[in-house]
Protein backbone atom coordinates (compact mmCIF):
# COMPACT_ATOMS: atom_id res chain seq x y z
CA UNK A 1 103.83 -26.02 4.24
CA UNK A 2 100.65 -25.78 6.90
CA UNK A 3 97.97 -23.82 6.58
CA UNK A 4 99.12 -21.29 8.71
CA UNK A 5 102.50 -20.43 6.91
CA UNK A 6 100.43 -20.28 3.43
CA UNK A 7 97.83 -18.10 4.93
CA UNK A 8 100.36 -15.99 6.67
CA UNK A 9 102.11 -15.55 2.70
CA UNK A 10 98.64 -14.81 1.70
CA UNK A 11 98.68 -11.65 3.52
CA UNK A 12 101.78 -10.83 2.10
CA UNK A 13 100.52 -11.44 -1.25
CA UNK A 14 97.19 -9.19 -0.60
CA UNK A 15 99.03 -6.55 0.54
CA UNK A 16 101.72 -6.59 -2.92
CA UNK A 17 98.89 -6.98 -5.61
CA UNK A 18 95.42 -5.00 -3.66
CA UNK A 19 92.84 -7.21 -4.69
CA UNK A 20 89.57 -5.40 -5.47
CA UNK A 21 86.59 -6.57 -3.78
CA UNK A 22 83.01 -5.69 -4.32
CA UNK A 23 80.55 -6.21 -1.67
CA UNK A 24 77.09 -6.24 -1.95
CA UNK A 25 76.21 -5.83 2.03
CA UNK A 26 74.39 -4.74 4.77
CA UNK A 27 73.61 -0.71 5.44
CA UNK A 28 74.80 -1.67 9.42
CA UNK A 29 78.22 -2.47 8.74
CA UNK A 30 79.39 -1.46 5.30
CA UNK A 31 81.78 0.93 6.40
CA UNK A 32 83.42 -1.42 8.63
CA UNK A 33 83.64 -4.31 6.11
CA UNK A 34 85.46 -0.88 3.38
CA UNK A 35 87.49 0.03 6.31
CA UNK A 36 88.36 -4.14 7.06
CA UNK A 37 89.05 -4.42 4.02
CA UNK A 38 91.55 -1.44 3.27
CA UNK A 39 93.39 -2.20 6.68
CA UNK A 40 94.27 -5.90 5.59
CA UNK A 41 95.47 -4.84 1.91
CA UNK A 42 92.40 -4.86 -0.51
CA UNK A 43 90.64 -2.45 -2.21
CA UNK A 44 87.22 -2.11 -1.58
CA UNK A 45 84.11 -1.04 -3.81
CA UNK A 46 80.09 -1.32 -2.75
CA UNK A 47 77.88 -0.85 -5.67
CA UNK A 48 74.10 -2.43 -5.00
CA UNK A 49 72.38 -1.21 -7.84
CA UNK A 50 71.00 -3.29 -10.52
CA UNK A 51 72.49 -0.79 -13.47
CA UNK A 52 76.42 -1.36 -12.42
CA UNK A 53 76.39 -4.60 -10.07
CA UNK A 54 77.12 -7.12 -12.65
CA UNK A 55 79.77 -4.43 -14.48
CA UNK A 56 81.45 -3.68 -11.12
CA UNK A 57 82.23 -7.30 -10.18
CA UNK A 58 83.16 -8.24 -13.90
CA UNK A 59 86.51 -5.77 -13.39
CA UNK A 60 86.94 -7.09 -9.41
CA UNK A 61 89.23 -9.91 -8.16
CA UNK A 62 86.48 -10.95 -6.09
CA UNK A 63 81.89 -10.71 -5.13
CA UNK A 64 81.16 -10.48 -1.21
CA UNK A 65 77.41 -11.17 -0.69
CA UNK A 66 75.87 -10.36 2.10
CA UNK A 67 72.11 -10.58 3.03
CA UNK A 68 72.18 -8.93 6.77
CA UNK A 69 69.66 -5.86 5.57
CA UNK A 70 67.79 -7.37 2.50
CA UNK A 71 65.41 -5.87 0.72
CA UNK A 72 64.31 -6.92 -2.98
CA UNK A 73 65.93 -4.41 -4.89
CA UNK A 74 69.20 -5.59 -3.73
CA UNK A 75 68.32 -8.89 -4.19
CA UNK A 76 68.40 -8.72 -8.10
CA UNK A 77 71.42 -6.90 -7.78
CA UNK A 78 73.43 -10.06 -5.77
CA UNK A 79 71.37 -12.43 -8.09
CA UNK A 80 73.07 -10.47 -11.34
CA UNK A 81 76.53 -9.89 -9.53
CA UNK A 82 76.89 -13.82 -8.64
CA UNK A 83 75.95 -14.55 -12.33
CA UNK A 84 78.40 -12.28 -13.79
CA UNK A 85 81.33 -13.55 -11.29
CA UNK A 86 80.27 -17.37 -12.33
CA UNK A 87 80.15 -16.35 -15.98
CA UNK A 88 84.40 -15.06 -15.54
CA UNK A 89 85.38 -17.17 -12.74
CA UNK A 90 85.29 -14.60 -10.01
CA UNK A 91 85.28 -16.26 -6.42
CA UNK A 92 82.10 -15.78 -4.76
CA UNK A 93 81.82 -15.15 -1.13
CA UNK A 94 78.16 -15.51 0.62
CA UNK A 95 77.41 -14.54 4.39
CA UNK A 96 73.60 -15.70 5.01
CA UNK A 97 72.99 -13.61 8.22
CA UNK A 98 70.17 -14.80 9.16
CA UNK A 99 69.27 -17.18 7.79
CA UNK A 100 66.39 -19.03 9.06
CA UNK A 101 64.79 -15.78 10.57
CA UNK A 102 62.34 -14.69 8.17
CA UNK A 103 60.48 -15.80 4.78
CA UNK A 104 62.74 -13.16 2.89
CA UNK A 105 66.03 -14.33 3.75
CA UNK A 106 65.16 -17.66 3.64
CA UNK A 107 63.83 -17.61 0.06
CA UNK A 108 67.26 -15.37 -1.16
CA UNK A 109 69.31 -17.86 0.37
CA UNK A 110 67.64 -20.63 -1.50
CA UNK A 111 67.64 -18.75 -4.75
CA UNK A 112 71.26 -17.51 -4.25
CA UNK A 113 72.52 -21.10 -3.87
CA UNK A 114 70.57 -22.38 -6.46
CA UNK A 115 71.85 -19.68 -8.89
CA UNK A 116 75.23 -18.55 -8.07
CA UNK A 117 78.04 -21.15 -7.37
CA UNK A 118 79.47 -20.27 -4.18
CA UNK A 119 83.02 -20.54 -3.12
CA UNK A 120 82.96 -19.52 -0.29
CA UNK A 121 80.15 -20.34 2.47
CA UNK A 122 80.75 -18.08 5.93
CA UNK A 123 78.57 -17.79 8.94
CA UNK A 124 77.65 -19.05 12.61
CA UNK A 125 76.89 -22.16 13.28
CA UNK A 126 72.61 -21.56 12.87
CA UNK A 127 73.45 -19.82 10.16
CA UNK A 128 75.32 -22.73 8.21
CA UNK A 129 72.80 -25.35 9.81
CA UNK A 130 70.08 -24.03 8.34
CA UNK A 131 71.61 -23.13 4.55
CA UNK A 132 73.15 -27.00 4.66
CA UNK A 133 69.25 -28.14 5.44
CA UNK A 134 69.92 -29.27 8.95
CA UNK A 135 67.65 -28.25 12.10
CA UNK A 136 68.48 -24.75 12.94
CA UNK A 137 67.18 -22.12 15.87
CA UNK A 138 67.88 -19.08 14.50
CA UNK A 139 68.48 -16.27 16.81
CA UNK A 140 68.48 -13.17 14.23
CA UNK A 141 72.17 -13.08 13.74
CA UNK A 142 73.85 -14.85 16.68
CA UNK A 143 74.41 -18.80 17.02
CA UNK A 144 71.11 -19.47 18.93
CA UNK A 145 71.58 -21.35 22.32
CA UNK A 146 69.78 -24.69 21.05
CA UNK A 147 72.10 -24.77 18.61
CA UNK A 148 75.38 -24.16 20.33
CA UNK A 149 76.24 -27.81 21.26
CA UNK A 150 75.72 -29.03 17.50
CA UNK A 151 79.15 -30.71 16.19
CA UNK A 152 80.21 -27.86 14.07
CA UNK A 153 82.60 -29.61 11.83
CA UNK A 154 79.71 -32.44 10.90
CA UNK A 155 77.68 -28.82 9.76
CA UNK A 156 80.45 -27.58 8.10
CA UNK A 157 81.46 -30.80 6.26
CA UNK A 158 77.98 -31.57 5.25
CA UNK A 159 77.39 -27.62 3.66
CA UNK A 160 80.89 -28.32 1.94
CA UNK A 161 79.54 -31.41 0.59
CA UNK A 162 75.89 -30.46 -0.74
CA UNK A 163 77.30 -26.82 -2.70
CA UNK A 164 80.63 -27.85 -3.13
CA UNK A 165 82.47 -24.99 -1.43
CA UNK A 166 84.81 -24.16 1.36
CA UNK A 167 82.71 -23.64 4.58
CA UNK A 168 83.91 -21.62 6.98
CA UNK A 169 82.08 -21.58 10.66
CA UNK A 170 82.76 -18.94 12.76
CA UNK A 171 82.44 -19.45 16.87
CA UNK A 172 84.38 -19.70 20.19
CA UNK A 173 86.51 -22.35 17.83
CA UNK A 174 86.42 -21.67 14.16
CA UNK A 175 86.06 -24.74 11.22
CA UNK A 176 86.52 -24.45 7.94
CA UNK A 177 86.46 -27.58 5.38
CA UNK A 178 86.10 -27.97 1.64
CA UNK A 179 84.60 -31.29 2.45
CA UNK A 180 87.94 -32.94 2.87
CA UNK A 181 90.66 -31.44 4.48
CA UNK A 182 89.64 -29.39 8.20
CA UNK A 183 91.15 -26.99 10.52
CA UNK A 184 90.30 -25.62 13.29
CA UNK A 185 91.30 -22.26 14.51
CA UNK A 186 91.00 -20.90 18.19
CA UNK A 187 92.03 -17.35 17.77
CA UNK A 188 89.88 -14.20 18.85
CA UNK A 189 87.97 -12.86 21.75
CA UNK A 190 85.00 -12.74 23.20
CA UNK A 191 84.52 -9.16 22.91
CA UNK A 192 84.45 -9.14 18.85
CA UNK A 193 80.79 -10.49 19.97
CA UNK A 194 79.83 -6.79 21.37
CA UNK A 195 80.86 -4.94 18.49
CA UNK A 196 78.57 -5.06 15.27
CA UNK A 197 79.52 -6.25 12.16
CA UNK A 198 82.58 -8.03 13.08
CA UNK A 199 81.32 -10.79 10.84
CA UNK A 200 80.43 -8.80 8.08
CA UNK A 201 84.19 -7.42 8.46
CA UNK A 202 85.43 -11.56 8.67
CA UNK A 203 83.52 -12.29 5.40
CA UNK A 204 84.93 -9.09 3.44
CA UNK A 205 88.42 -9.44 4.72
CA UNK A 206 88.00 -13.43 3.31
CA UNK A 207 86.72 -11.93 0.09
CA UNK A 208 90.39 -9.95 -0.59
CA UNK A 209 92.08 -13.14 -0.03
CA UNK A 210 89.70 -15.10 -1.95
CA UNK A 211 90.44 -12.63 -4.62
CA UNK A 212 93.80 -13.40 -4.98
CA UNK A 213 92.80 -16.88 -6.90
CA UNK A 214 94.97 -19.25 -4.78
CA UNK A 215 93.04 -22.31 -2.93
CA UNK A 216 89.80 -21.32 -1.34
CA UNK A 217 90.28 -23.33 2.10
CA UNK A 218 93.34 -21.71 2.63
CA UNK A 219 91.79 -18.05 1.78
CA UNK A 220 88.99 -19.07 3.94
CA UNK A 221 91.56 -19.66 7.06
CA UNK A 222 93.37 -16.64 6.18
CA UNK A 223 90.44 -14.52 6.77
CA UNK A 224 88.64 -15.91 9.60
CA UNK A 225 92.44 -16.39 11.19
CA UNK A 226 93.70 -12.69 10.69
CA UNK A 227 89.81 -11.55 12.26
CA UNK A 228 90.89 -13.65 14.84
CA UNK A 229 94.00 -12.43 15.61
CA UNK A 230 93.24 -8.71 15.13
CA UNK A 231 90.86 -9.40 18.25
CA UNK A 232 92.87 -10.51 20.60
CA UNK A 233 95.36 -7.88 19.50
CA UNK A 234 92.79 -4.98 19.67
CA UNK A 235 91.56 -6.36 23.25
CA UNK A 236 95.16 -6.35 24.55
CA UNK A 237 95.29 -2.47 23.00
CA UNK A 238 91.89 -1.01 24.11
CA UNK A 239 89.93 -3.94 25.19
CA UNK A 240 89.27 -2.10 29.00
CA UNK A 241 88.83 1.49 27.80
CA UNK A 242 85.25 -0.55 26.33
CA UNK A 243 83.59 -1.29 23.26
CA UNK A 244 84.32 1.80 21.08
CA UNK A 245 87.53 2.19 21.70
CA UNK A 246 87.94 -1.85 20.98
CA UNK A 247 85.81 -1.38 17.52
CA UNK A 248 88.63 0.87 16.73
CA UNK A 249 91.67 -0.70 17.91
CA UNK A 250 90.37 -3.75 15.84
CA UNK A 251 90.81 -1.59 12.53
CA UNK A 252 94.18 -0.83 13.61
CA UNK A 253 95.40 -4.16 14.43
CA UNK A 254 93.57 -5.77 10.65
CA UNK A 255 95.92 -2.95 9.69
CA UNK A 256 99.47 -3.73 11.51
CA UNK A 257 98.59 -7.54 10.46
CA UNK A 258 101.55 -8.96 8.75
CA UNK A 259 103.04 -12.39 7.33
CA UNK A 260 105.16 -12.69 11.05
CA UNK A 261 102.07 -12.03 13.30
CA UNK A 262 100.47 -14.80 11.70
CA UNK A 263 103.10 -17.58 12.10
CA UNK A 264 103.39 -16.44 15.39
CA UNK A 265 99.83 -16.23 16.62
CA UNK A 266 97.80 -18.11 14.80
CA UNK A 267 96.57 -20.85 17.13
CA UNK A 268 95.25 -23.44 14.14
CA UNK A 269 94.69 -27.59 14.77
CA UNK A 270 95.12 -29.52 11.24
CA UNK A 271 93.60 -32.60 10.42
């Protein structure tokens, strides 16, 4: 079976059993990543504060971390949260927006990959250049320019390899790896660049199928494919009626998403 028919059963799967998710995340796009996350199946529940984080992961299928508005209180709270789902075997999903950019995220991304295994590693191509050690030009959250014509699968290989997790890269071409096996998907649309948070919303949506305990690399490529997908859907909708009414149509199409939309559209290159 390819990684486009198991993903596309995935969905299925999320949508039967309603994974729960909890994401620890950004105040810009938390709504988005609870509405993502309902519209593709899962169940989502945000709880940042160092009293319940580690108790609210221990009874979720899954831990979304997320460091796009740090600030230290929340930081003890992911720290205790990735413990708690390492102590039970909970998958653990990190997005390192960016990464790079400041003193502060650059010391919680070294102390969250030194403390937490990760399953999960999402994020641009700076982003994952700079967690994997490699020379990076951060551009707050976006791929910077300098970085843009770096081979994306060497990054992504080489993160697999040093934290021993799937790696997911997320650009004009996706790649995701778990050091061995590769695809590369070429769904989505430019436009999911203009709306905020539309990688937040790929990272949660990965969490639910992360959460469903299968293999990683293929809940990886579920997520980034069916973000993908719902783009190019949601551009066809409302795409010319302009950024809002895109943002919205995107919710609806993570929502319509099902096992046959998938097969049909996911555009995905195996190696």
């Amino acid at each position: 079976m390819s990684v486009k028919q198991e993903a596309a059963k995935l969905n299925t799967k999320m949508r039967n059993t309603v994974p729960l998710v909890h994401n620890i995340t950004n105040y810009v796009t938390v709504n988005d990543c609870a509405n993502a996350l309902l519209a593709i199946g899962a169940s989502p529940i945000m709880a940042d504060d160092i009293l319940e984080a580690a108790d609210i992961t221990a009874i979720s299928s899954a831990l979304v971390i997320n460091i796009g508005t740090l600030n230290q209180r929340t930081v003890e709270s992911m720290v205790s949260a990735g413990k708690k789902a390492n102590e039970l075997g909970i998958p653990v999903v990190f997005d390192p927006v960016g990464a790079g950019a400041s003193k502060l995220r650059n010391e919680t991304t070294q102390r969250i990959l030194e403390q937490i295994r990760i399953t999960i590693l999402r994020g641009n191509l700076s982003e994952v250049s700079y967690v994997a050690g490699l020379s990076a030009s951060t551009k707050g959250v976006d791929t910077s320019k300098e970085d843009e014509d770096k081979d994306a699968q060497a990054v992504a290989i080489a993160a697999a390899k040093k934290f021993s997790c799937t790696v997911a890269i997320t650009g004009a071409v996706d790649v995701i790896t778990d050091g061995k096996r590769v695809v590369r998907i070429s769904n989505g649309h430019p436009m999911l660049s203009k709306v905020t948070g539309t990688g937040c919303m790929a990272s949660a949506i990965t969490g639910g199928y992360a959460g469903l305990r299968e293999d990683a690399f293929t809940a990886a490529a579920a997520g980034v494919m069916s973000m993908g997908i719902a783009g190019e859907i949601a551009f066809e909708k409302a795409g010319e009626l302009g950024t809002g009414s895109f943002h919205m149509a995107l919710i609806d199409a993570l929502s319509m998403l099902n096992e046959q939309i998938i097969e049909e559209m996911g555009n995905v290159e195996e190696e």
